[in-house]
C-alpha atoms as a PDB file:
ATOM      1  CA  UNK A   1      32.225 -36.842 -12.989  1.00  0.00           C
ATOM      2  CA  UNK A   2      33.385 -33.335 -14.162  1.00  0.00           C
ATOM      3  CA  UNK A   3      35.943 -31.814 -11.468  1.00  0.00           C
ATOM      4  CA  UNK A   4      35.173 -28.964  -9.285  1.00  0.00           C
ATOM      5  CA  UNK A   5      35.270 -25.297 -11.065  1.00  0.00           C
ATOM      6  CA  UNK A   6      34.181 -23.446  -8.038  1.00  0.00           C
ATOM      7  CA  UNK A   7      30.759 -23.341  -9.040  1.00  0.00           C
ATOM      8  CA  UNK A   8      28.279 -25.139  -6.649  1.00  0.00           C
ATOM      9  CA  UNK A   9      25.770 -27.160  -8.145  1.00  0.00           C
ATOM     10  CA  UNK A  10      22.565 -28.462  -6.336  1.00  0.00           C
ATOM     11  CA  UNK A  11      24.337 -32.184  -6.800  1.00  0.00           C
ATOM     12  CA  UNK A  12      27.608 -30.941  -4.746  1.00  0.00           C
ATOM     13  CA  UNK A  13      25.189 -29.560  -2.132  1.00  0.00           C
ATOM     14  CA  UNK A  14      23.864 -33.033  -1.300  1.00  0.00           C
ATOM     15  CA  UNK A  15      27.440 -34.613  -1.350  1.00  0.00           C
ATOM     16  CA  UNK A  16      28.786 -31.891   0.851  1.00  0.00           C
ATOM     17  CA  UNK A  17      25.732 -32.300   3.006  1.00  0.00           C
ATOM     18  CA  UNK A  18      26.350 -36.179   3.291  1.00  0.00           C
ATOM     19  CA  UNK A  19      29.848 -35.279   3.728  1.00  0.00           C
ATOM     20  CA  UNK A  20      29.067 -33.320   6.890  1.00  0.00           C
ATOM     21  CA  UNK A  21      26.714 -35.502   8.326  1.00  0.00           C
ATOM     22  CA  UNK A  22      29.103 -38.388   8.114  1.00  0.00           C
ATOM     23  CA  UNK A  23      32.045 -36.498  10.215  1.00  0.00           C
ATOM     24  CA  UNK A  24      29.277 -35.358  12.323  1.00  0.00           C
ATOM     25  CA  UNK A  25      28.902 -39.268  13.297  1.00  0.00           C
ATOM     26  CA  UNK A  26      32.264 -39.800  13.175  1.00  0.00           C
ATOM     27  CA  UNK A  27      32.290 -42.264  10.076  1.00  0.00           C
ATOM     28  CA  UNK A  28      29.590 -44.242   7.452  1.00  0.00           C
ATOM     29  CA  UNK A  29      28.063 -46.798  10.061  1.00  0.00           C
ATOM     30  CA  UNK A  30      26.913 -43.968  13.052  1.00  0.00           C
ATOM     31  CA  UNK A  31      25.784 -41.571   9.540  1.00  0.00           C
ATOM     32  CA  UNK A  32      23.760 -44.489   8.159  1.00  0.00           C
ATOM     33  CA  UNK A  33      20.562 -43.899  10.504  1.00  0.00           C
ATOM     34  CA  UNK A  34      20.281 -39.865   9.694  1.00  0.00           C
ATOM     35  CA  UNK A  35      20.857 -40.341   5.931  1.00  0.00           C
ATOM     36  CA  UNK A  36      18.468 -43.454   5.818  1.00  0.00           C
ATOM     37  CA  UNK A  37      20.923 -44.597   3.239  1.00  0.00           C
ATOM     38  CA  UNK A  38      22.846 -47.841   3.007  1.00  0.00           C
ATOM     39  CA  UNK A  39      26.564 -48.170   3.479  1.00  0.00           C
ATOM     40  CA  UNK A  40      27.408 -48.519  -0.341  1.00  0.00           C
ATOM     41  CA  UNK A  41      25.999 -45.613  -1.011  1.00  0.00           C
ATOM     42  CA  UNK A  42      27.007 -43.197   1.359  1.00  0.00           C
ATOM     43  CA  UNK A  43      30.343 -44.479   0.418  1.00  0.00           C
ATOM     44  CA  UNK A  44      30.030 -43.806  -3.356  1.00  0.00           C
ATOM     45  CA  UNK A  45      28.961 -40.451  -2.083  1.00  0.00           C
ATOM     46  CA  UNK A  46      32.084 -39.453  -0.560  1.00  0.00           C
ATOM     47  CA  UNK A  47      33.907 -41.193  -3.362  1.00  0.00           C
ATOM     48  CA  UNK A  48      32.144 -39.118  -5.933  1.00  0.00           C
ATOM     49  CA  UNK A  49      32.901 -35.513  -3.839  1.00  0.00           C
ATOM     50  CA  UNK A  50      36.658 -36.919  -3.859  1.00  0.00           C
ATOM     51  CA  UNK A  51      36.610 -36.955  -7.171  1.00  0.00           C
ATOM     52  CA  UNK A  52      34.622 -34.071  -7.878  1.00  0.00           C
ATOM     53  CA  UNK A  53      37.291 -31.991  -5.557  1.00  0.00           C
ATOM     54  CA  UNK A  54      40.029 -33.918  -6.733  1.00  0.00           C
ATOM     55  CA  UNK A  55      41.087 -34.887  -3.250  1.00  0.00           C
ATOM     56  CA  UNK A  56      41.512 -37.210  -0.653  1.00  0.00           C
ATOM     57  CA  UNK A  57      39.141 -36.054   2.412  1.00  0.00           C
ATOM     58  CA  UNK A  58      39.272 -39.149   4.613  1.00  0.00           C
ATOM     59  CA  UNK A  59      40.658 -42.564   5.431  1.00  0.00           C
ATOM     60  CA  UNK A  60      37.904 -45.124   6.210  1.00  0.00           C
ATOM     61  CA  UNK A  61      40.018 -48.497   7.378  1.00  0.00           C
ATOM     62  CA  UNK A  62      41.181 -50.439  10.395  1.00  0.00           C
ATOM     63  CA  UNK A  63      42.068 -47.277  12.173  1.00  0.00           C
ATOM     64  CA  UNK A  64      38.345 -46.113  11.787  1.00  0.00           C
ATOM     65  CA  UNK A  65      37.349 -42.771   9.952  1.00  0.00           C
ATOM     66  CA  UNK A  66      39.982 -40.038  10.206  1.00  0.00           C
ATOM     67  CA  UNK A  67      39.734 -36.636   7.957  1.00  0.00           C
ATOM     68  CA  UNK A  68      42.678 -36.037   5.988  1.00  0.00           C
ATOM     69  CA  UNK A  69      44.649 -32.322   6.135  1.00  0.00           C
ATOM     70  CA  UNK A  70      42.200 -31.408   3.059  1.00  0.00           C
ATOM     71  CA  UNK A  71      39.255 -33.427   4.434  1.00  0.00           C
ATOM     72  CA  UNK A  72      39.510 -30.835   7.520  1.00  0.00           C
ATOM     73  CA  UNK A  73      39.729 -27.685   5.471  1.00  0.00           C
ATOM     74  CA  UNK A  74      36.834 -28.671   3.228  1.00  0.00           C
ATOM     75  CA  UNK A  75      34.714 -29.275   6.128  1.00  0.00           C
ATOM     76  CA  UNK A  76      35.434 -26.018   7.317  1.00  0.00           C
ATOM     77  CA  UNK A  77      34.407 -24.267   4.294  1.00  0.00           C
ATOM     78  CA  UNK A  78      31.172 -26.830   3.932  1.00  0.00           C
ATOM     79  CA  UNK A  79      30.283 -25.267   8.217  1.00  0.00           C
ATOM     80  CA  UNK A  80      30.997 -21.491   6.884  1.00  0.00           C
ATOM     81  CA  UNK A  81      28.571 -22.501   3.749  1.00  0.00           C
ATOM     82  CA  UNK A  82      25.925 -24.090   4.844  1.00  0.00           C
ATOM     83  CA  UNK A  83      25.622 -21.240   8.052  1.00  0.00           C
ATOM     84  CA  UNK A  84      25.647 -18.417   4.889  1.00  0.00           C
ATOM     85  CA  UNK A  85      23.349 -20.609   3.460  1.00  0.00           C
ATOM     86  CA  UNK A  86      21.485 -20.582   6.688  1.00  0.00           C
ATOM     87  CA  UNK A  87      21.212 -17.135   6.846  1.00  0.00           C
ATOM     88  CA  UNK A  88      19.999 -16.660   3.723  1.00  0.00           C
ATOM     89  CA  UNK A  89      16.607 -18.999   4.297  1.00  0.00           C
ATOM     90  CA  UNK A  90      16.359 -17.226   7.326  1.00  0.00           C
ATOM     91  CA  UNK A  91      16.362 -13.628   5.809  1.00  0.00           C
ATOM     92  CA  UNK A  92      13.984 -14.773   3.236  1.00  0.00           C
ATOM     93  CA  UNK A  93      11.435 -15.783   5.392  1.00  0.00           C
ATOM     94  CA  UNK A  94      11.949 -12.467   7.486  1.00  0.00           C
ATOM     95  CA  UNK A  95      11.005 -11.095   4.342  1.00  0.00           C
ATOM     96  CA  UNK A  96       8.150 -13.192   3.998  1.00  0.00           C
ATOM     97  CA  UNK A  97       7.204 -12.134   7.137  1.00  0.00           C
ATOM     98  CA  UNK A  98       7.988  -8.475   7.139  1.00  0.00           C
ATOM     99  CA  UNK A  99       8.009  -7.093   3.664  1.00  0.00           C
ATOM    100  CA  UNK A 100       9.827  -4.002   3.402  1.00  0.00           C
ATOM    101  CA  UNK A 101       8.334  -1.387   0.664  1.00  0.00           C
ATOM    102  CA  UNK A 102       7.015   1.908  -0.167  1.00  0.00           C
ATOM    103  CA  UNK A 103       3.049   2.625  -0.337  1.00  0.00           C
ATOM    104  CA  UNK A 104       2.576   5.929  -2.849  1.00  0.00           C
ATOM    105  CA  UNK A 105      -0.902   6.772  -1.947  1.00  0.00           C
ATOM    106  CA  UNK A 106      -3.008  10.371  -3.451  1.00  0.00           C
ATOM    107  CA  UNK A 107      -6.259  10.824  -2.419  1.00  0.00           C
ATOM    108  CA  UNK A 108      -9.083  13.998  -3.098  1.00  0.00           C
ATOM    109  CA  UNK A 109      -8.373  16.762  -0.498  1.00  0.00           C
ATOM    110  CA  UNK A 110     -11.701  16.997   0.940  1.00  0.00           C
ATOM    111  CA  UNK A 111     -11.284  13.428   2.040  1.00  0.00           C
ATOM    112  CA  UNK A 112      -8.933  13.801   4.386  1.00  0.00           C
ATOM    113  CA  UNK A 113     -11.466  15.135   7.049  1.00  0.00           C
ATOM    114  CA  UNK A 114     -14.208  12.822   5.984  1.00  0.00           C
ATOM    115  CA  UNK A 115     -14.767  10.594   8.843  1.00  0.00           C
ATOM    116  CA  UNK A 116     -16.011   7.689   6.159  1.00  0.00           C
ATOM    117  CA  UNK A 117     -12.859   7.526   4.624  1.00  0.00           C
ATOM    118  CA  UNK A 118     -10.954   5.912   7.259  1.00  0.00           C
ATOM    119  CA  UNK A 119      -7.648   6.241   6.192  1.00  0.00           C
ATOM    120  CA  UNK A 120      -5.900   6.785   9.894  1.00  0.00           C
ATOM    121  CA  UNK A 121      -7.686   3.655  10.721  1.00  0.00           C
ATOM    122  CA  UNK A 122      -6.557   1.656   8.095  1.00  0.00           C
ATOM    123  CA  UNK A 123      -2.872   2.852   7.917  1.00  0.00           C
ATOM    124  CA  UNK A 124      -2.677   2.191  11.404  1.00  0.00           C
ATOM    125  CA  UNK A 125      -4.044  -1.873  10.984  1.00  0.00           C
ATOM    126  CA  UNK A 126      -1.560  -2.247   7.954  1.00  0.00           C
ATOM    127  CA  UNK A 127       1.115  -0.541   9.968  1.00  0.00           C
ATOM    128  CA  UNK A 128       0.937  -3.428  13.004  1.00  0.00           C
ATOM    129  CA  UNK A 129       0.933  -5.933  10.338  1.00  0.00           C
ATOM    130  CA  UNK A 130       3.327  -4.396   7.584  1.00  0.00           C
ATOM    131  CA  UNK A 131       6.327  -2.199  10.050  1.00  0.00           C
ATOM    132  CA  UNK A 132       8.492  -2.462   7.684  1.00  0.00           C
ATOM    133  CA  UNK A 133       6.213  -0.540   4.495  1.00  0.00           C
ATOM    134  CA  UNK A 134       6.500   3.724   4.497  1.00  0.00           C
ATOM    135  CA  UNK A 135       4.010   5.609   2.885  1.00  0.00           C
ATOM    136  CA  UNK A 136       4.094   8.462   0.960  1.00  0.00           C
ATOM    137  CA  UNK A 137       0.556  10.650   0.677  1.00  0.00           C
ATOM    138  CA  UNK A 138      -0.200  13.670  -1.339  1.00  0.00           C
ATOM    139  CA  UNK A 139      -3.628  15.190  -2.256  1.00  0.00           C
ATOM    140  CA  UNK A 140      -4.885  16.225  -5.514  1.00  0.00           C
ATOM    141  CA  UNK A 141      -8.157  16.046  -7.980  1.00  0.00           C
ATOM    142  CA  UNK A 142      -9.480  13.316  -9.405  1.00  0.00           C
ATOM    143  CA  UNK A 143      -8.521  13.394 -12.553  1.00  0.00           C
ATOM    144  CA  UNK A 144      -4.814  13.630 -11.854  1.00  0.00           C
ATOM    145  CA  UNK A 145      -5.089  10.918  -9.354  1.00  0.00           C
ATOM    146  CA  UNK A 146      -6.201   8.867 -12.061  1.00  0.00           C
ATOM    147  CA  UNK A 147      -3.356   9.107 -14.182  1.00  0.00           C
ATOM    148  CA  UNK A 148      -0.822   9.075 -11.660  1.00  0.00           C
ATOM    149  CA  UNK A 149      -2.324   5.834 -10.971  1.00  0.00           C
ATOM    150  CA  UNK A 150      -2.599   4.799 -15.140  1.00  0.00           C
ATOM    151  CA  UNK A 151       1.532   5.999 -15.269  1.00  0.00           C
ATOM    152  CA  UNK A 152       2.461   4.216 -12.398  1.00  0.00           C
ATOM    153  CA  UNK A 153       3.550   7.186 -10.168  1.00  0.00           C
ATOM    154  CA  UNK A 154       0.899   6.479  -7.662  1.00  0.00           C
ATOM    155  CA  UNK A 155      -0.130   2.680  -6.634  1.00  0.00           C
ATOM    156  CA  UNK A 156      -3.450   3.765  -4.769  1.00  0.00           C
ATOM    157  CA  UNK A 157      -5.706   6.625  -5.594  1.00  0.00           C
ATOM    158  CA  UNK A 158      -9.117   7.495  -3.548  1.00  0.00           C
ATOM    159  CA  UNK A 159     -11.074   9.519  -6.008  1.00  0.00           C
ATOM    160  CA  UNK A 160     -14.936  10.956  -6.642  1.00  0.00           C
ATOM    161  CA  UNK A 161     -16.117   8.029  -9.364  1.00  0.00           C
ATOM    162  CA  UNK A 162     -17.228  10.180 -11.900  1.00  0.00           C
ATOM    163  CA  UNK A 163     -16.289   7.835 -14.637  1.00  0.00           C
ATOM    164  CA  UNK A 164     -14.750   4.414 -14.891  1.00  0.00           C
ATOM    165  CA  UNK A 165     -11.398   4.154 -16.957  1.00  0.00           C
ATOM    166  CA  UNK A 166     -10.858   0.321 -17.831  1.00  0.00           C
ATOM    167  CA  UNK A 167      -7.360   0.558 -17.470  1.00  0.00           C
ATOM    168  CA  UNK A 168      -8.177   1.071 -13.619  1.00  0.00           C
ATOM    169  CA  UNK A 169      -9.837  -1.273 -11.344  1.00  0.00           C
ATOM    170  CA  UNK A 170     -12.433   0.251  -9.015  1.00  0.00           C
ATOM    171  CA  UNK A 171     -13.613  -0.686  -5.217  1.00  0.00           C
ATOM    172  CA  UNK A 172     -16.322   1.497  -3.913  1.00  0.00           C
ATOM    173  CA  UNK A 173     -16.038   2.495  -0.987  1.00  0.00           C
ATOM    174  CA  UNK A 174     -18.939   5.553   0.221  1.00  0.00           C
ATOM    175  CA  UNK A 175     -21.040   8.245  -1.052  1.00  0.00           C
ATOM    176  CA  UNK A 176     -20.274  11.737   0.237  1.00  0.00           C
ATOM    177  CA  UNK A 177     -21.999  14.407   0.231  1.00  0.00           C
ATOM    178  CA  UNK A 178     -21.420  18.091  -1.173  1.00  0.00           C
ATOM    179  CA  UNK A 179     -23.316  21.138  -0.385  1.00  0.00           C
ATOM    180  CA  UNK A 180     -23.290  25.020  -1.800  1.00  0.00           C
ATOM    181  CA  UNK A 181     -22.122  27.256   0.754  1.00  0.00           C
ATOM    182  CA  UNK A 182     -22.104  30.931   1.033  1.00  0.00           C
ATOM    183  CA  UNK A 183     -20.535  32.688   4.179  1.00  0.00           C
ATOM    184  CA  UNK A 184     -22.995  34.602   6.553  1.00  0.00           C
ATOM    185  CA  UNK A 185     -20.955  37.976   4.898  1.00  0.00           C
ATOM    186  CA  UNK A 186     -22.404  36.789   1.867  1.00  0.00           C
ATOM    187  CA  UNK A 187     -25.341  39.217   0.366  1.00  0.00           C
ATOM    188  CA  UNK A 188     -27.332  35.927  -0.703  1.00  0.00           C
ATOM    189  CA  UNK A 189     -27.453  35.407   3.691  1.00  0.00           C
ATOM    190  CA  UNK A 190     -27.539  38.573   4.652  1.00  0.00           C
ATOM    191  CA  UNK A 191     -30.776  39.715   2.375  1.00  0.00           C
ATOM    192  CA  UNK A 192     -32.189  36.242   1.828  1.00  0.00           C
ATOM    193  CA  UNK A 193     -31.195  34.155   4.333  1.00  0.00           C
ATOM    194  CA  UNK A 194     -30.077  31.835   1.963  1.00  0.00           C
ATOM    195  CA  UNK A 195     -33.871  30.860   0.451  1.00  0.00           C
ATOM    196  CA  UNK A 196     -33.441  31.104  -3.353  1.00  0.00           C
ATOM    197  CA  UNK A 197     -37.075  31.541  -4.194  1.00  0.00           C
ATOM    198  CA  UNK A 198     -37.985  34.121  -6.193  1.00  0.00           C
ATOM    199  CA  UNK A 199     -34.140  35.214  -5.953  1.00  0.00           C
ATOM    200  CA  UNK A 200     -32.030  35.880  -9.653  1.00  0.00           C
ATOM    201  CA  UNK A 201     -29.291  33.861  -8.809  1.00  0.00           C
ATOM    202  CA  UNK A 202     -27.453  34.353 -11.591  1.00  0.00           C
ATOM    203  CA  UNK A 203     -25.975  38.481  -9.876  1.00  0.00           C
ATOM    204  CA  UNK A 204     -23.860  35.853  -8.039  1.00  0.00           C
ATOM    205  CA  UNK A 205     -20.781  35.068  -8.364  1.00  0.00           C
ATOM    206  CA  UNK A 206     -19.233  31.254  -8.057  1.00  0.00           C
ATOM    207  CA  UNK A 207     -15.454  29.810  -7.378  1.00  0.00           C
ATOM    208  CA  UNK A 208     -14.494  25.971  -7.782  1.00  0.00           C
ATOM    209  CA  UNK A 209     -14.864  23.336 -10.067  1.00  0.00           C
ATOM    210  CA  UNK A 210     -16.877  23.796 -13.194  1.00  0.00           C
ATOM    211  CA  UNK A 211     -20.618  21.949 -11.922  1.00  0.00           C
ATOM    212  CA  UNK A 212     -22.661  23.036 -14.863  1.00  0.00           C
ATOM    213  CA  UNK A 213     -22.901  19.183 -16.075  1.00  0.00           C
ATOM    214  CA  UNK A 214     -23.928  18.396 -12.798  1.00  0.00           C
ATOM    215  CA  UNK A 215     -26.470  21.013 -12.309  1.00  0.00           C
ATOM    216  CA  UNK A 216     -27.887  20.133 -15.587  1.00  0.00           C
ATOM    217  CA  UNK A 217     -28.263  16.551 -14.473  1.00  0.00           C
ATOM    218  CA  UNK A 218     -30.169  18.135 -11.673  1.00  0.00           C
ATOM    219  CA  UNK A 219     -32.712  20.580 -13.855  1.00  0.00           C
ATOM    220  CA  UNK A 220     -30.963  23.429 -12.539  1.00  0.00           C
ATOM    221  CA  UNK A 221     -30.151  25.973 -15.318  1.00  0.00           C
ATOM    222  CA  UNK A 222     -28.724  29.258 -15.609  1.00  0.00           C
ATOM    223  CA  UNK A 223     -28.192  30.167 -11.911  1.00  0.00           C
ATOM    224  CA  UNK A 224     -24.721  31.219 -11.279  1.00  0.00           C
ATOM    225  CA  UNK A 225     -21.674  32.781 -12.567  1.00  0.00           C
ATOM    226  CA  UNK A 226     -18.865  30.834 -11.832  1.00  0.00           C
ATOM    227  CA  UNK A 227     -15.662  33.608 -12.151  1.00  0.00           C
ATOM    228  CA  UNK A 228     -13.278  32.246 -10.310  1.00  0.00           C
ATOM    229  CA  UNK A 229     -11.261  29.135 -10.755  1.00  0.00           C
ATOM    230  CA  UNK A 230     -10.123  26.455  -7.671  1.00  0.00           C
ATOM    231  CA  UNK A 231      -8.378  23.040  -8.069  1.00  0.00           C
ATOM    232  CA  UNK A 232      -8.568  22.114  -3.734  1.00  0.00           C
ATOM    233  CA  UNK A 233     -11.216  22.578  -1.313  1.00  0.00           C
ATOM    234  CA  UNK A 234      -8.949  24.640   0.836  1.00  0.00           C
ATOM    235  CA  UNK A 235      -8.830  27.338  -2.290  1.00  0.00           C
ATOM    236  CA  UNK A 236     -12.765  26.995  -2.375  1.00  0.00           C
ATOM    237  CA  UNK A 237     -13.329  27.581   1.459  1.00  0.00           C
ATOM    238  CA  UNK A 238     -10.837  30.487   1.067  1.00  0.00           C
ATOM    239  CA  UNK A 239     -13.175  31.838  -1.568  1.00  0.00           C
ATOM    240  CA  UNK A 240     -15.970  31.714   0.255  1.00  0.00           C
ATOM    241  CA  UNK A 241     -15.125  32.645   3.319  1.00  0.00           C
ATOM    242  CA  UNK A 242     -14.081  36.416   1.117  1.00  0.00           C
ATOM    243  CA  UNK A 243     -18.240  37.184   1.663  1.00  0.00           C
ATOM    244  CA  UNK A 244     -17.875  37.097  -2.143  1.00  0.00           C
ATOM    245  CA  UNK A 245     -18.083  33.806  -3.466  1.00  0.00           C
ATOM    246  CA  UNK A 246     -20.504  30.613  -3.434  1.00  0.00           C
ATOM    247  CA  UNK A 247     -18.879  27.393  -3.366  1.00  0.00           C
ATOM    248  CA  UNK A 248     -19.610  23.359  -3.100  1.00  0.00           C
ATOM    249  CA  UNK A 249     -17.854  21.984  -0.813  1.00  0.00           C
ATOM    250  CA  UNK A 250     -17.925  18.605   0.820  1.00  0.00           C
ATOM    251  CA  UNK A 251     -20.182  18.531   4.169  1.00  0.00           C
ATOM    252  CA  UNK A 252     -18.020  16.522   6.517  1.00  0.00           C
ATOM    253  CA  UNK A 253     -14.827  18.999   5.359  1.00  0.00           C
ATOM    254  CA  UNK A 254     -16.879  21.862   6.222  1.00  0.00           C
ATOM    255  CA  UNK A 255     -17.629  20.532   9.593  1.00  0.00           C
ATOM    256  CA  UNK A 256     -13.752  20.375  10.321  1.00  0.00           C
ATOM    257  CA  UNK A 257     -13.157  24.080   9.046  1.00  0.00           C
ATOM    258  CA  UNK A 258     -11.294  26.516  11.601  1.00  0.00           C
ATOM    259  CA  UNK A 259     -14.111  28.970   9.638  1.00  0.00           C
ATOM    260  CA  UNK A 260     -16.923  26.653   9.764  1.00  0.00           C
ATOM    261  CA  UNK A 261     -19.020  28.458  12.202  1.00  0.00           C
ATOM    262  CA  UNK A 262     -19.403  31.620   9.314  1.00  0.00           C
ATOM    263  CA  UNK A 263     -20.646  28.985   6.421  1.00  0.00           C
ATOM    264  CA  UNK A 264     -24.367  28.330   5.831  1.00  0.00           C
ATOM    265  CA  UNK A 265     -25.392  26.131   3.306  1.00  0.00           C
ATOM    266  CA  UNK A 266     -28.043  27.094   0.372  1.00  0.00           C
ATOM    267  CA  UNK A 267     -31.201  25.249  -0.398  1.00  0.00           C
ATOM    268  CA  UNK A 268     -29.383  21.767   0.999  1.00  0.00           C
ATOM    269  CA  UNK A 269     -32.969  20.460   0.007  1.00  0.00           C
ATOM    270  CA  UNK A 270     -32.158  21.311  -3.850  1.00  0.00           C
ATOM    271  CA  UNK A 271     -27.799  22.097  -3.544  1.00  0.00           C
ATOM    272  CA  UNK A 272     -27.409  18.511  -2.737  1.00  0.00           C
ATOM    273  CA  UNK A 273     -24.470  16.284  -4.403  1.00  0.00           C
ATOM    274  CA  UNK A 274     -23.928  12.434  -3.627  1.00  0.00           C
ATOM    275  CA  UNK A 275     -20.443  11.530  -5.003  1.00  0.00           C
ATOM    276  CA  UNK A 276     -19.262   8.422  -4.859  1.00  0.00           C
ATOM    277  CA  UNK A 277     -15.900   7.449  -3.405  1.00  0.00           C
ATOM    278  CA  UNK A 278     -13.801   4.873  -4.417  1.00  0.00           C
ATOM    279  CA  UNK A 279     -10.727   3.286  -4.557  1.00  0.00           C
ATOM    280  CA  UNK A 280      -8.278   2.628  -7.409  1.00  0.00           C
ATOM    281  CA  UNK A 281      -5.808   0.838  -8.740  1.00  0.00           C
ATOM    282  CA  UNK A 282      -3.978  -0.204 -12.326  1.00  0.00           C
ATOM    283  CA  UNK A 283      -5.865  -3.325 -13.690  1.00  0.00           C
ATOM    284  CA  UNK A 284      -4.583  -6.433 -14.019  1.00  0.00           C
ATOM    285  CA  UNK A 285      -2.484  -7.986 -11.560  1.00  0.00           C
ATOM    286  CA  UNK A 286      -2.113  -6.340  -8.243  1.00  0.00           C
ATOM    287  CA  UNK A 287       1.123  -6.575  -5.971  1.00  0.00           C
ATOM    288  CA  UNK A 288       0.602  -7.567  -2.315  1.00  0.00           C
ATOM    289  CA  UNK A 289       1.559  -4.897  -0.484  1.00  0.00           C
ATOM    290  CA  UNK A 290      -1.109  -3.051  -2.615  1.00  0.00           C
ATOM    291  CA  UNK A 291      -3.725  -5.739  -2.682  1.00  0.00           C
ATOM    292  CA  UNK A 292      -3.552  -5.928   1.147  1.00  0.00           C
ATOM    293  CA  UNK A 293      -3.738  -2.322   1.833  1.00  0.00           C
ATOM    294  CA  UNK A 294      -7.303  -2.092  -0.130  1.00  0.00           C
ATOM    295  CA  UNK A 295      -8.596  -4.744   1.558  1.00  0.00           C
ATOM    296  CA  UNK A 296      -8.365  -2.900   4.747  1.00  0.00           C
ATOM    297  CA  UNK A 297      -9.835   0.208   3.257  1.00  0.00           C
ATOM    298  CA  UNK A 298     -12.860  -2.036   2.732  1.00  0.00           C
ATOM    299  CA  UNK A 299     -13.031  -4.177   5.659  1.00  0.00           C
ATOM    300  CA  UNK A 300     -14.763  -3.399   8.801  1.00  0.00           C
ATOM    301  CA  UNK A 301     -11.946  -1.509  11.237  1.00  0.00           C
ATOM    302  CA  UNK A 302     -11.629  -0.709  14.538  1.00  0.00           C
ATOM    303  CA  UNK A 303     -12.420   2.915  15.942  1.00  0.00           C
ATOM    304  CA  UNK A 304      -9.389   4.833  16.426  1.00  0.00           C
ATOM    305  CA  UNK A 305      -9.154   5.406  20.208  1.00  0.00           C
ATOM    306  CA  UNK A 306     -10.338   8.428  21.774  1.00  0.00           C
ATOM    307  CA  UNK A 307      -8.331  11.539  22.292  1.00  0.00           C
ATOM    308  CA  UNK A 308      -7.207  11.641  26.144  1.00  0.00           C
ATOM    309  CA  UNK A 309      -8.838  14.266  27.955  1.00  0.00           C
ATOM    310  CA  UNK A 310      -6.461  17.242  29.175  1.00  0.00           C
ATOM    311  CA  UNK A 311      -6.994  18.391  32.600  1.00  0.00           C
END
């Protein structure tokens, strides 16, 4: 047998652990029962640590089982390991069962009013079963959500489906649904009413994202003018609310809107967008924290208890 180096192999483990156990008993015979090993052996064990350590740790004779000055000091050392080593199994399975990590989530602005989403209820379910995970949230379009997502800068994205990117995997979640909106300022309400027959729509000016595809997809042609540019629903409702602009916007955000009660919306009958909303995340394998979080986005949840009533 090699001698000792001060590196701890898995074999010197089990002699130091027999080694233990034995002055636990107070010598081989009283060890015998809680190693379920026979007297030869256990003796060849402690043989084989003496000679692994290069020392004499105990007498076994006449005078029973005494540790020897060295004997003492080594089982010191083997109580101070095996508690470290304690410890450690211990903090692992804390870990187990309270992962610590970060949760980089971005998700399309008009969501974050849309009851459907569910977000608060979810974060608060992973919370009680995650404490240890933070989060870190910011809003943004689509498209960039997507390749935050495809360059790793985001692990969760909640974006309109317009396309599917196979580099992404996709859970659908809900449709929402988008309207055209004018304020009640707005010459299309204030001389129409908002009807669009027999109106030229096309003296009217529109701000947001560029929904000619869509319209097309729709058999609507030629109606508006879109002059002014907007990345975030908040930059669209600004727009609008100017008594200048038209603008799609998602219903559910309008309803939440400090300005709400000066929006109408045009023609919903015709002005009517379904997108769907879905979650994403890089294909391929998943890690937990991640896997478990979009599993509560799609599960059934709890209602978020009510607001308390002020007096």
């Amino acid at each position: 047998m090699k001698g000792f180096t001060g590196r701890v192999s898995d074999n010197d483990l089990r002699l130091l652990r027999t080694f233990c156990t034995v002055v636990h008993h107070g010598g081989f015979v009283a060890a015998e029962s809680e190693l379920q090993v026979g007297l030869p052996s256990i003796s060849r064990y402690i043989k084989d640590l003496e000679v692994r350590l290069g020392m004499r740790l105990c007498d076994r004779g006449r005078r029973g089982f005494m540790l020897t000055a060295e004997g003492r000091q080594v089982h010191d050392a083997c109580q101070t390991l095996f508690a470290n080593l304690s410890d450690f199994e211990n903090r692992v399975r804390g870990i187990h069962a309270n992962p610590a990590g970060a949760l980089r989530i971005g998700l399309v602005d008009s969501l974050v009013a849309d009851p459907q989403c569910r977000l608060s209820e979810t974060i608060q379910v992973y919370k009680r079963d995650y404490p240890n995970v933070t989060f870190h949230i910011t809003t943004d379009t689509s498209n960039i959500i997507e390749q935050k997502v495809l360059e790793g800068e985001l692990d969760i994205g909640l974006v309109f489906e317009r396309r599917r990117i196979d580099q992404l995997s996709y859970r659908r979640m809900y449709e929402e649904v988008s309207l055209l909106y004018c304020s009640i300022g707005h010459p299309l309400w204030v001389e129409h009413g908002g009807k669009v027959a027999d109106v030229d729509l096309t003296q009217y000016e529109m701000a947001g994202y560029p929904m000619a595809q869509l319209m097309e997809k729709m058999g609507i042609k030629g109606l508006f003018t879109r002059t002014a540019t907007a990345d975030h629903m908040e930059t669209i409702a600004m727009m609008v609310n100017s008594d200048i602009y038209l603008g799609i916007l998602a219903e559910p955000y309008v309803n939440v809107l400090w300005c709400r009660e000066r929006f109408r919306a045009i023609a919903p009958e015709t002005f009517r967008f379904s997108s769907l909303i879905s979650t994403i995340v890089r294909a391929g394998a998943t890690p937990p924290l991640v896997q478990a979080f979009v599993e509560r986005m799609a599960d059934p949840l709890p209602p978020m208890p009510p607001m308390p009533t002020q007096v």
